[in-house]
N, C-alpha and C. Protein backbone atom coordinates (compact mmCIF):
# COMPACT_ATOMS: atom_id res chain seq x y z
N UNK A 1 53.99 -24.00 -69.76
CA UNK A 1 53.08 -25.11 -69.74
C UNK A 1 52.52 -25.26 -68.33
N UNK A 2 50.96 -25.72 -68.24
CA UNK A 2 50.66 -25.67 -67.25
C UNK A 2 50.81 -26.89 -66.83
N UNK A 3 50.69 -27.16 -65.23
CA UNK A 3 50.60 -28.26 -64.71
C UNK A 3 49.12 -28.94 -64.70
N UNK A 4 49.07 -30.39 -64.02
CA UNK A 4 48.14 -30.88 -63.88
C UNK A 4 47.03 -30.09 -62.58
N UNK A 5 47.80 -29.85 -61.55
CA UNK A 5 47.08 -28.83 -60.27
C UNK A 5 46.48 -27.73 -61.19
N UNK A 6 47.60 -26.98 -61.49
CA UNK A 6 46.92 -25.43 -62.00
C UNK A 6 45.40 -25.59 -62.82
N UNK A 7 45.64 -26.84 -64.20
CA UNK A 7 44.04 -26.81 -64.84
C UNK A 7 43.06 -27.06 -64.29
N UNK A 8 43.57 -28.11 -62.58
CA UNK A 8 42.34 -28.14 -62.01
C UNK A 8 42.08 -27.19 -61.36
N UNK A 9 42.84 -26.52 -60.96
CA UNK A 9 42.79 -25.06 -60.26
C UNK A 9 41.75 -24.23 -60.96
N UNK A 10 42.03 -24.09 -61.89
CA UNK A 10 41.38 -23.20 -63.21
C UNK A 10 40.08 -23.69 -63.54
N UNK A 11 39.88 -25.21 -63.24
CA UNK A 11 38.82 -25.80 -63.74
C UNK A 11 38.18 -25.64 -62.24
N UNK A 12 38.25 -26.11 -61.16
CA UNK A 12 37.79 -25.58 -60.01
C UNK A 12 37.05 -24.20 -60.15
N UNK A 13 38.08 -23.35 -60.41
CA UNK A 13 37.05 -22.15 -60.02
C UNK A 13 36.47 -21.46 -61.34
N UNK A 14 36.45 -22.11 -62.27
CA UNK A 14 35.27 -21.54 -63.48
C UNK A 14 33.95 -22.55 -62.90
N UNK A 15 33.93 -23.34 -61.96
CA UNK A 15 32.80 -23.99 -61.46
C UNK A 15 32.02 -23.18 -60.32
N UNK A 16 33.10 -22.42 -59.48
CA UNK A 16 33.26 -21.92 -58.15
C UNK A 16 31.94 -20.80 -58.62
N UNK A 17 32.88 -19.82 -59.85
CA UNK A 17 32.11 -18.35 -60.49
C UNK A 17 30.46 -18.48 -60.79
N UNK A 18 30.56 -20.28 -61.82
CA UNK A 18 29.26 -20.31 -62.36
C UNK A 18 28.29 -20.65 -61.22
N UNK A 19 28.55 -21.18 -60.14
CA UNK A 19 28.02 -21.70 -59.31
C UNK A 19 27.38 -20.43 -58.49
N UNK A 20 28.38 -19.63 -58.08
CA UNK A 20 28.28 -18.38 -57.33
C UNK A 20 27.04 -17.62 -57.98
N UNK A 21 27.24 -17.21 -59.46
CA UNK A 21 26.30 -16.71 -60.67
C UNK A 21 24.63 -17.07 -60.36
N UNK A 22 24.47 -18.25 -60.34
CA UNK A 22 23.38 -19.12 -59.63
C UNK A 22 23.05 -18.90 -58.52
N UNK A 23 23.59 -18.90 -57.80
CA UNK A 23 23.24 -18.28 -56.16
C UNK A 23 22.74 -17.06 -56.16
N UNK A 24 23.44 -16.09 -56.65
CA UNK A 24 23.02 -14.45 -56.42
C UNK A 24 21.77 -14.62 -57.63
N UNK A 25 21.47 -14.87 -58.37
CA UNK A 25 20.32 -14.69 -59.29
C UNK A 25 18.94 -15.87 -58.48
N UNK A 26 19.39 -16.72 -57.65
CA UNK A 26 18.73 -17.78 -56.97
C UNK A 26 17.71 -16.47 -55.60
N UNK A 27 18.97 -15.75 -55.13
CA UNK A 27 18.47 -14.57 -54.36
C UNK A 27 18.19 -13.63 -54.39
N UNK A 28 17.93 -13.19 -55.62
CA UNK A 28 17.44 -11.95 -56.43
C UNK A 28 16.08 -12.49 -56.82
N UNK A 29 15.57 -13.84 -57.29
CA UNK A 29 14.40 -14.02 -57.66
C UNK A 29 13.99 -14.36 -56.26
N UNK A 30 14.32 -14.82 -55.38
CA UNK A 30 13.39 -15.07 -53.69
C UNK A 30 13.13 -13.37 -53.68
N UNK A 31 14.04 -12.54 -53.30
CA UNK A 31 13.44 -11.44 -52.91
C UNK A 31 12.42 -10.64 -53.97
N UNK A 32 12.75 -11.00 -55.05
CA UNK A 32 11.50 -10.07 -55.54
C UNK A 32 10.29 -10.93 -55.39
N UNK A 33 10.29 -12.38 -55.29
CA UNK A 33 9.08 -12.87 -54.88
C UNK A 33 8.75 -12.50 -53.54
N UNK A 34 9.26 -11.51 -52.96
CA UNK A 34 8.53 -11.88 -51.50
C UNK A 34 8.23 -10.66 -51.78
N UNK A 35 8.67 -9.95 -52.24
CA UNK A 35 7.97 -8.14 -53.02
C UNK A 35 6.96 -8.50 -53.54
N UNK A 36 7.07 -8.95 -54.22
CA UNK A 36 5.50 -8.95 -55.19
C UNK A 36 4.74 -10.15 -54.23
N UNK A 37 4.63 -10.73 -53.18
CA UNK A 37 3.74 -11.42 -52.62
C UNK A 37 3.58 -10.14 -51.60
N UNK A 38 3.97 -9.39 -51.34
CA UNK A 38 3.79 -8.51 -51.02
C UNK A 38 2.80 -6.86 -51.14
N UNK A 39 3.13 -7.01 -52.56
CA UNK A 39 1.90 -5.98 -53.30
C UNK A 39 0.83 -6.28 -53.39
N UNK A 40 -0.42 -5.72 -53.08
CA UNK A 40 -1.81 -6.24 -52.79
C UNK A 40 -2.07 -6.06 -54.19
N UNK A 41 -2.71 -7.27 -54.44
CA UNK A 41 -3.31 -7.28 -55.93
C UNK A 41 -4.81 -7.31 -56.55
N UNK A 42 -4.60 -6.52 -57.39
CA UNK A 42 -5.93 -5.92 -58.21
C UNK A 42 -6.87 -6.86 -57.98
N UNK A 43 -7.09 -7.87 -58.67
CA UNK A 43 -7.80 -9.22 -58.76
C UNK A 43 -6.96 -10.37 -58.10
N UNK A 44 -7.97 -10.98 -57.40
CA UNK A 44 -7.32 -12.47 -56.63
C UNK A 44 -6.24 -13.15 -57.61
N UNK A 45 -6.52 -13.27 -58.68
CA UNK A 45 -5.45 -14.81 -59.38
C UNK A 45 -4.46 -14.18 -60.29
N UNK A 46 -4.42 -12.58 -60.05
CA UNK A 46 -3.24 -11.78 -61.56
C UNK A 46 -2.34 -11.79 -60.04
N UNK A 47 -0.57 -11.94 -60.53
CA UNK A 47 0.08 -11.64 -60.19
C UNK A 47 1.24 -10.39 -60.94
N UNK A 48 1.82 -9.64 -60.24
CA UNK A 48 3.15 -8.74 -61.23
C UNK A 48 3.88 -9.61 -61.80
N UNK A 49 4.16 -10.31 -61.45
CA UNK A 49 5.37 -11.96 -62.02
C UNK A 49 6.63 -10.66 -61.76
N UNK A 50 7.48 -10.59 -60.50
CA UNK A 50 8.71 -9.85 -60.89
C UNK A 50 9.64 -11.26 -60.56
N UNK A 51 9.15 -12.07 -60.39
CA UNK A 51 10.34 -13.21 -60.10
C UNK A 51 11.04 -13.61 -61.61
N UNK A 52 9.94 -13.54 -63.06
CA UNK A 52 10.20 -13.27 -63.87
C UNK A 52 11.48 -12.65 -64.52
N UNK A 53 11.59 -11.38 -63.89
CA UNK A 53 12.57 -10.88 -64.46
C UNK A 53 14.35 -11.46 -64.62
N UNK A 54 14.10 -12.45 -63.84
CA UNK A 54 15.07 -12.88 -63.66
C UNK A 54 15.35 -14.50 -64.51
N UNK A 55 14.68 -14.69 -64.78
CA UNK A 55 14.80 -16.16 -65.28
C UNK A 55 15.16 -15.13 -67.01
């Protein structure tokens, strides 16, 4: 049986992971936006959308 610490323990860091999850996908869509603000584009108002790929 677990204790009262340990579930918060457990409950702590299934927050810690999802949180973390969010961050690295938070910095995966900045950098491909700064890629594709980067690629000179065909026509003024079309963008690649790679920030897209991530949502």
């Amino acid at each position: 049986m677990k204790s009262g610490l340990e579930k918060r323990a457990e409950d702590v860091r299934g927050r810690v992971e999802k949180l973390s999850l969010v961050a690295m996908a938070t910095v995966f869509e900045l950098v491909l936006f700064v890629l594709d603000s980067a690629i000179p584009k065909p026509i003024p108002w079309i963008k690649i959308g790679l920030a897209n790929i991530v949502t």
